[in-house]
Protein backbone atom coordinates (compact mmCIF):
# COMPACT_ATOMS: atom_id res chain seq x y z
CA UNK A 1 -77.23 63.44 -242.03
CA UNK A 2 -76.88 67.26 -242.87
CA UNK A 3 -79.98 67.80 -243.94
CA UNK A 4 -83.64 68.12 -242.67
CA UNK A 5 -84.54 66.00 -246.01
CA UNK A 6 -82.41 63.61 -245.19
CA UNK A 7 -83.27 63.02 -241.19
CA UNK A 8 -87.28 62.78 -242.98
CA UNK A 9 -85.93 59.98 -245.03
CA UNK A 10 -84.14 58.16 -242.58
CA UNK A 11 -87.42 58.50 -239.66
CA UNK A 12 -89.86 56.89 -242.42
CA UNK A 13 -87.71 54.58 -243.04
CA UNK A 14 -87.26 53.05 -239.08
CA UNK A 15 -88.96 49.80 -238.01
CA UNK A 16 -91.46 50.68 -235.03
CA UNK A 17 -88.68 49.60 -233.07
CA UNK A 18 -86.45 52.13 -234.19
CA UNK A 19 -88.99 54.98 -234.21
CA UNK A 20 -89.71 54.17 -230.37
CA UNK A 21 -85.97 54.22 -229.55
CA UNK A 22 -85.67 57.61 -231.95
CA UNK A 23 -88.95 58.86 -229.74
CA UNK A 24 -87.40 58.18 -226.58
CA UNK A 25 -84.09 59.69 -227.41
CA UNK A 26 -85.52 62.65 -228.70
CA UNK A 27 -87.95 63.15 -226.18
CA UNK A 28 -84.39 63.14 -223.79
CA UNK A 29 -83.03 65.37 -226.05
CA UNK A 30 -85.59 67.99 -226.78
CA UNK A 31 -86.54 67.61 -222.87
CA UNK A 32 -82.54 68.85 -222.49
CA UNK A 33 -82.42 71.26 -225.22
CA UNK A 34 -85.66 73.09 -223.24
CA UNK A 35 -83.95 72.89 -219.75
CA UNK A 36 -80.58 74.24 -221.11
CA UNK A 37 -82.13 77.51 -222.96
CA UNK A 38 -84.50 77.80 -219.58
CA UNK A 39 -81.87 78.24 -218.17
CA UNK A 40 -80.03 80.32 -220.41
CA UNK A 41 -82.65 83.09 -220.39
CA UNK A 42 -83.06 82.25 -216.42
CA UNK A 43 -79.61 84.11 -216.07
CA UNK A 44 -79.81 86.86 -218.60
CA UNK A 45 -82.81 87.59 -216.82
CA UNK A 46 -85.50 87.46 -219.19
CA UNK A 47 -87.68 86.01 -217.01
CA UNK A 48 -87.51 88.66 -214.03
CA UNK A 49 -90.14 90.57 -215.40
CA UNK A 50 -92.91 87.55 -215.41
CA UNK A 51 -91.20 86.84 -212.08
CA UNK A 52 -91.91 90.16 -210.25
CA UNK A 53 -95.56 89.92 -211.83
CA UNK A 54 -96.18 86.61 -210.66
CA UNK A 55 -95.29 87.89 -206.71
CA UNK A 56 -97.12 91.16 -207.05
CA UNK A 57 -100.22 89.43 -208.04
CA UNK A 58 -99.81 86.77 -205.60
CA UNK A 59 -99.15 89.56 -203.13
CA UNK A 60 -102.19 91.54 -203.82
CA UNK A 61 -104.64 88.02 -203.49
CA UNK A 62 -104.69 87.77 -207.27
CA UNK A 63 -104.47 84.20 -207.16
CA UNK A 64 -106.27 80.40 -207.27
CA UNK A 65 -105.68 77.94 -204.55
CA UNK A 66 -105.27 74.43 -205.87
């Protein structure tokens, strides 16, 4: 399957079976996909700027106990 057509096709076309094994795959899959480009941009730093905001808020009592 090469195509985004194609993967349509072949989803409507599952037994409920199949669509809850494709579900639970993909969930997997997308859930790795996420994790991998977190942590991707985790070490190019792109998140060091959300970072240092999150402690200087925390640090000046701008915060919500849970």
């Amino acid at each position: 399957m090469s195509t985004i057509q194609e993967i349509k096709t072949a989803v409507s076309s599952m037994s409920s079976k199949e669509l809850t094994q494709f579900r639970e795959w993909f969930e997997e899959f997308d859930a790795s996909a996420w994790d991998n480009q977190f942590e991707q941009d985790v070490m190019a730093g792109k998140l060091d700027a959300a970072a240092e905001k999150a402690i200087d808020d925390f640090k000046q009592g701008k915060y919500t106990k849970l």
